[in-house]
C-alpha atoms as a PDB file:
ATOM      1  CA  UNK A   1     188.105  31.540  98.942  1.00  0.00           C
ATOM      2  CA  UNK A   2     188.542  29.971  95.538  1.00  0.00           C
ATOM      3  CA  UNK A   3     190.029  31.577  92.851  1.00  0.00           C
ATOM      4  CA  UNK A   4     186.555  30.521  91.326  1.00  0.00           C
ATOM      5  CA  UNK A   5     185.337  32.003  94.043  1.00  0.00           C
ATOM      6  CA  UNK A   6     186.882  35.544  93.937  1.00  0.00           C
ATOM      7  CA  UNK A   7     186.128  36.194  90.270  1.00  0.00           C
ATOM      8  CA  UNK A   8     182.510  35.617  90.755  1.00  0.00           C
ATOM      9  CA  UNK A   9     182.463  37.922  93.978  1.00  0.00           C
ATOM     10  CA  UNK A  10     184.642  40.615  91.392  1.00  0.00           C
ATOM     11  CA  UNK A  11     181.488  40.127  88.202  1.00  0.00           C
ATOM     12  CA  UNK A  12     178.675  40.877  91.484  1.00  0.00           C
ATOM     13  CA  UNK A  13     180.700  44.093  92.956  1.00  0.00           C
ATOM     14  CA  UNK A  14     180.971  45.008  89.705  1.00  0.00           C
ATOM     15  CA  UNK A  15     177.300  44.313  88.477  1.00  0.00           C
ATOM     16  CA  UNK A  16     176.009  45.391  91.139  1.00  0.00           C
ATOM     17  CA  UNK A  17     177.917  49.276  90.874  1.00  0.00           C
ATOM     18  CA  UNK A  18     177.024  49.554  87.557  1.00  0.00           C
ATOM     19  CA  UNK A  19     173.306  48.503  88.585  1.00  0.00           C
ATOM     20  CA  UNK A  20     172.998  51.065  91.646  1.00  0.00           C
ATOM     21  CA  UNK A  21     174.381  53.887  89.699  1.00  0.00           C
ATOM     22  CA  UNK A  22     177.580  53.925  91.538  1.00  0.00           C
ATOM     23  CA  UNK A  23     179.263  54.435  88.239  1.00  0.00           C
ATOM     24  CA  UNK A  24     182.476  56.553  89.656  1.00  0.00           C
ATOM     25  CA  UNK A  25     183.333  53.250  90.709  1.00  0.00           C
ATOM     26  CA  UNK A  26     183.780  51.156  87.216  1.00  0.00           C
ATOM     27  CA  UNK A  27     187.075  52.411  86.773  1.00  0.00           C
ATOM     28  CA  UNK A  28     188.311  50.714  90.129  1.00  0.00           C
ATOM     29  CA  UNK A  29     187.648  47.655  88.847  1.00  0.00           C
ATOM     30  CA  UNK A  30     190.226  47.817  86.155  1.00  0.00           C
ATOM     31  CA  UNK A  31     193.898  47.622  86.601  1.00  0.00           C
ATOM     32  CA  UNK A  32     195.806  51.191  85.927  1.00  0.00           C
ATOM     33  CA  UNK A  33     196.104  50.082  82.608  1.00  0.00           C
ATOM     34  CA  UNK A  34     193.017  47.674  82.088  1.00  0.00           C
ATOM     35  CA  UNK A  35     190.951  47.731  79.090  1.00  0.00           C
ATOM     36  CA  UNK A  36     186.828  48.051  78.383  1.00  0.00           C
ATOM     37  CA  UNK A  37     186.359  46.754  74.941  1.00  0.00           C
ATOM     38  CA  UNK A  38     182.394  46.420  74.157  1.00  0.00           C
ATOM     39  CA  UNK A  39     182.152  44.048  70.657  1.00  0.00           C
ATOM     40  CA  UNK A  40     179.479  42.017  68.778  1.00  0.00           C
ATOM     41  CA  UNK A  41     179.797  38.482  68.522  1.00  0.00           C
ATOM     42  CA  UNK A  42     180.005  38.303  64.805  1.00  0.00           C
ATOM     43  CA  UNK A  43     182.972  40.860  64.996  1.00  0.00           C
ATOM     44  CA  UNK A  44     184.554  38.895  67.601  1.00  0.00           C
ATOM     45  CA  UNK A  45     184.092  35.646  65.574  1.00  0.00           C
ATOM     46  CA  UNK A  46     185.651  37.313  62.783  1.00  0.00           C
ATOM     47  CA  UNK A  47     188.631  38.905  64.158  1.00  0.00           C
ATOM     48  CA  UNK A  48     187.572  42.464  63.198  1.00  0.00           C
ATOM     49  CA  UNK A  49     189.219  44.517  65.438  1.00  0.00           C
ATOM     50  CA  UNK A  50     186.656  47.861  65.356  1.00  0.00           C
ATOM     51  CA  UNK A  51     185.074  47.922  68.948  1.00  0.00           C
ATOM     52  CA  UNK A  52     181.333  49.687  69.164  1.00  0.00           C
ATOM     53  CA  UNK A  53     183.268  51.278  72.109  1.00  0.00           C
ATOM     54  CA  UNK A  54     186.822  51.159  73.295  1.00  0.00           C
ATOM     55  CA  UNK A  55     188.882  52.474  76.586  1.00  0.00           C
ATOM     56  CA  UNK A  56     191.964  51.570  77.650  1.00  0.00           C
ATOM     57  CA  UNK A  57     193.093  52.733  81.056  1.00  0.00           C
ATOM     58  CA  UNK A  58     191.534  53.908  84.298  1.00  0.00           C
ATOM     59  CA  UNK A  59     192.369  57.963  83.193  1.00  0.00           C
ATOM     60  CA  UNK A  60     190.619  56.984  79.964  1.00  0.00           C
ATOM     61  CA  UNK A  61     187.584  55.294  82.148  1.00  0.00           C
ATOM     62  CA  UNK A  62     187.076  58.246  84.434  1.00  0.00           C
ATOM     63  CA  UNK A  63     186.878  60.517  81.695  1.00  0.00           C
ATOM     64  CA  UNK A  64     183.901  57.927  80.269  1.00  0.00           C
ATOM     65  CA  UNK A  65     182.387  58.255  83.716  1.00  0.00           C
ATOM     66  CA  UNK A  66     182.627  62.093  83.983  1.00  0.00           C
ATOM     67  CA  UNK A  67     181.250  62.561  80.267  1.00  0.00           C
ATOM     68  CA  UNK A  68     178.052  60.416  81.318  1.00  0.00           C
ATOM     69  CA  UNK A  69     177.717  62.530  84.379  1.00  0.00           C
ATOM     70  CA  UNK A  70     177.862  66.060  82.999  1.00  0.00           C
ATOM     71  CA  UNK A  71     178.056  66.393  79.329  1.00  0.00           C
ATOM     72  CA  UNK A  72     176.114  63.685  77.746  1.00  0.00           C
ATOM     73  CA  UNK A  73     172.518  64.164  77.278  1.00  0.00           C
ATOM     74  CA  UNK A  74     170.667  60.753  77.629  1.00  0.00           C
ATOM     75  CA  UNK A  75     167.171  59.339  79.102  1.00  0.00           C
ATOM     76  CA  UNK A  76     167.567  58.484  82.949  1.00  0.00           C
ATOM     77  CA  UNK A  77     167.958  54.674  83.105  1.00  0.00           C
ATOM     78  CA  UNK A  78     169.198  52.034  85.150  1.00  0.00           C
ATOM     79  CA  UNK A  79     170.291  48.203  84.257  1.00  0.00           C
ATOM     80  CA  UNK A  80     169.725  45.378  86.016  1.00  0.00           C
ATOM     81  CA  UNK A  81     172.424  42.887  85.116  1.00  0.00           C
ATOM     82  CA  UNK A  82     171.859  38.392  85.590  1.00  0.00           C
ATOM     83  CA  UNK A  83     175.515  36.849  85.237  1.00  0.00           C
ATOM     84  CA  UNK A  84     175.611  33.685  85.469  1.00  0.00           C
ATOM     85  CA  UNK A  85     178.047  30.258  83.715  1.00  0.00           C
ATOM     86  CA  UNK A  86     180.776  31.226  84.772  1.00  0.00           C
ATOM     87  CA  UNK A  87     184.369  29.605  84.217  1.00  0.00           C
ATOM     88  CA  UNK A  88     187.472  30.550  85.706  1.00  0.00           C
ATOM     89  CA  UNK A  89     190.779  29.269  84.497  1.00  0.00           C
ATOM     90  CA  UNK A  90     193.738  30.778  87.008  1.00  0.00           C
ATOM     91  CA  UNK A  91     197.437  30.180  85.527  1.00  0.00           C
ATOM     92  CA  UNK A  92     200.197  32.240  87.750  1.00  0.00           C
ATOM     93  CA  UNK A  93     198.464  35.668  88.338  1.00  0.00           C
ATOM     94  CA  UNK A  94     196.041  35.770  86.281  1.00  0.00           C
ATOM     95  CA  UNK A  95     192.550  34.340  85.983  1.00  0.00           C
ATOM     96  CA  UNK A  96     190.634  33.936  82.263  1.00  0.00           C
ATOM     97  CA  UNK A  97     187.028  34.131  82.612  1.00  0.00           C
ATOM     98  CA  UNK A  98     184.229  34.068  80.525  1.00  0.00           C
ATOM     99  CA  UNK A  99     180.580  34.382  81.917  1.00  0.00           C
ATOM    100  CA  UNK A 100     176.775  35.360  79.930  1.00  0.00           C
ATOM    101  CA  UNK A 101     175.510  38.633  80.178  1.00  0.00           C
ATOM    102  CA  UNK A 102     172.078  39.351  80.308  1.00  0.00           C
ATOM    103  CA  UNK A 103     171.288  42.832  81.256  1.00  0.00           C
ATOM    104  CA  UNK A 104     167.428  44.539  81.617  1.00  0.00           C
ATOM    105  CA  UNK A 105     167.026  48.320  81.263  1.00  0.00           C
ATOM    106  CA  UNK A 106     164.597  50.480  83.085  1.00  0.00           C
ATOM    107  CA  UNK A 107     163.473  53.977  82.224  1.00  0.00           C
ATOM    108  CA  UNK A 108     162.729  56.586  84.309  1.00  0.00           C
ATOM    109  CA  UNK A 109     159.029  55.823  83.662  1.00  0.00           C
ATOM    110  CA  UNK A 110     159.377  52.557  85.142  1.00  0.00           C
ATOM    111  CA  UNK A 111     159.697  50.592  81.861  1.00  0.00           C
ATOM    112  CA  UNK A 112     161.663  47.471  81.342  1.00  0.00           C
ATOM    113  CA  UNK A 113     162.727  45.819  78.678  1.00  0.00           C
ATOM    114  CA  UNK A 114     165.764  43.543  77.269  1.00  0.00           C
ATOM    115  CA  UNK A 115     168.569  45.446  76.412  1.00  0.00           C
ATOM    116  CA  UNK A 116     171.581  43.194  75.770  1.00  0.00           C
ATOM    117  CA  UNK A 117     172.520  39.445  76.264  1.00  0.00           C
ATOM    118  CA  UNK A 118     176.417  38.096  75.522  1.00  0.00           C
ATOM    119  CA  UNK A 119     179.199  36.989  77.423  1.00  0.00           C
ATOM    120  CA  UNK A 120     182.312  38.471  79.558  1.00  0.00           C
ATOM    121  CA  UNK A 121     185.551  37.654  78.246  1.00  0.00           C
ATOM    122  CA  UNK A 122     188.093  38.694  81.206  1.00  0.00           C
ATOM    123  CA  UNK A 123     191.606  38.723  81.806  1.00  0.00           C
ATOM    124  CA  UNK A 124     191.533  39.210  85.419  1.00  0.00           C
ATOM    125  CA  UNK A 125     195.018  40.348  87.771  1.00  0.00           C
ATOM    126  CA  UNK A 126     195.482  37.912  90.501  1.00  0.00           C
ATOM    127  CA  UNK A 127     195.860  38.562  93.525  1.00  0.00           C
ATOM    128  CA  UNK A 128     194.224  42.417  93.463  1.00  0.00           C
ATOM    129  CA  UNK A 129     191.532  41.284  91.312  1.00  0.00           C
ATOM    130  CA  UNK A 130     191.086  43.750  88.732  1.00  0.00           C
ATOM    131  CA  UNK A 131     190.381  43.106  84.964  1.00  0.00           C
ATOM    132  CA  UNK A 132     193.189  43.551  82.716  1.00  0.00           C
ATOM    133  CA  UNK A 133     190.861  43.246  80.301  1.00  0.00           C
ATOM    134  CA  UNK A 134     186.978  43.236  80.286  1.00  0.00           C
ATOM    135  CA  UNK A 135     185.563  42.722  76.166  1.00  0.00           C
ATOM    136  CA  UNK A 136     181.792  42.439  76.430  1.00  0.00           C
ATOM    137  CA  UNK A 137     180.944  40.564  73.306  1.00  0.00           C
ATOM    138  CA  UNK A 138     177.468  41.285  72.573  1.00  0.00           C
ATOM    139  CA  UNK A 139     175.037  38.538  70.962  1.00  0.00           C
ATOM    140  CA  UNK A 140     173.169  41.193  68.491  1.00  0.00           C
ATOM    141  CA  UNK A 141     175.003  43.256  66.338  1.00  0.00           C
ATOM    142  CA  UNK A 142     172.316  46.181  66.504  1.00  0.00           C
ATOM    143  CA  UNK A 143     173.374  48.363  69.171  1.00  0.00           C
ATOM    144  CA  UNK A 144     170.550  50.854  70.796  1.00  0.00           C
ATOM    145  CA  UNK A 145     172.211  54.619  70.568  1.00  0.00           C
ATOM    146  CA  UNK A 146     170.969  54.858  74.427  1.00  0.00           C
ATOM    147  CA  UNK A 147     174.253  52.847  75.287  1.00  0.00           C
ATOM    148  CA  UNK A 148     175.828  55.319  77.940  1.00  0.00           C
ATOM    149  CA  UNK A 149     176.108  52.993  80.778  1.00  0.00           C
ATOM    150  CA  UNK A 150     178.845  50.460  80.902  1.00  0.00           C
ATOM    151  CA  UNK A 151     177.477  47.179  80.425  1.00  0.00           C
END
């Protein structure tokens, strides 16, 4: 396989975990000290270093997985995420990648609706294949409060 290849295989596993509620496996995707950093594109743009939510860490990711399980009180929901453009540039071991986001999000009561669009920014550990660094850079800068899952 491609290095090309592998990262796209590593955005599905990860899409699809996220997608079939097999969150206690997000963190796994992360090197032991990888970090989630979920931004709006403006910010980004910018430089503005305030995340809408930050973890650094796969201690610090379980403990984002365990809140959503038992003490966070949200709406049942699911996502449904489309990744697609992808580019992959590998130098040594790592891989950068960026990639759009588009991700749909259905309620309990069978509704659907758009619920964020943007693009992947990745530093990605060659050859385990684990992001260093995931920052989802969001294209609005409005932000539903229902954002519990990882996008």
């Amino acid at each position: 396989m491609s290095p090309r290849e592998k990262v796209e295989e590593l955005h599905a596993r990860y899409a699809h975990a996220l997608d079939d509620d097999r969150l206690e496996e997000w963190p796994e995707f992360f090197t032991e000290n990888g970090r989630y950093r979920v931004t709006t594109a403006e910010n980004e743009a910018r430089g503005l270093p305030l995340p809408v939510l930050y973890a650094e860490g796969r201690a610090m990711l379980r403990d984002r997985v365990a809140s959503l399980r038992h003490a966070n009180i949200y709406e049942p929901q699911r996502y449904r995420h489309i990744v697609s453009s992808i580019l992959v540039e590998p130098s040594g071991n790592i891989a950068k990648s960026t990639a759009n986001f588009l991700v749909i999000r259905v309620m309990e009561n069978g509704e659907a609706t758009f619920f964020a669009s943007g693009r992947y920014l990745d530093r990605i550990a060659l050859p385990e294949l684990r992001y260093e660094e995931r920052v989802v850079v969001c294209d609005s800068r409005r932000f539903d409060t229902l954002l519990a899952i990882p996008l």
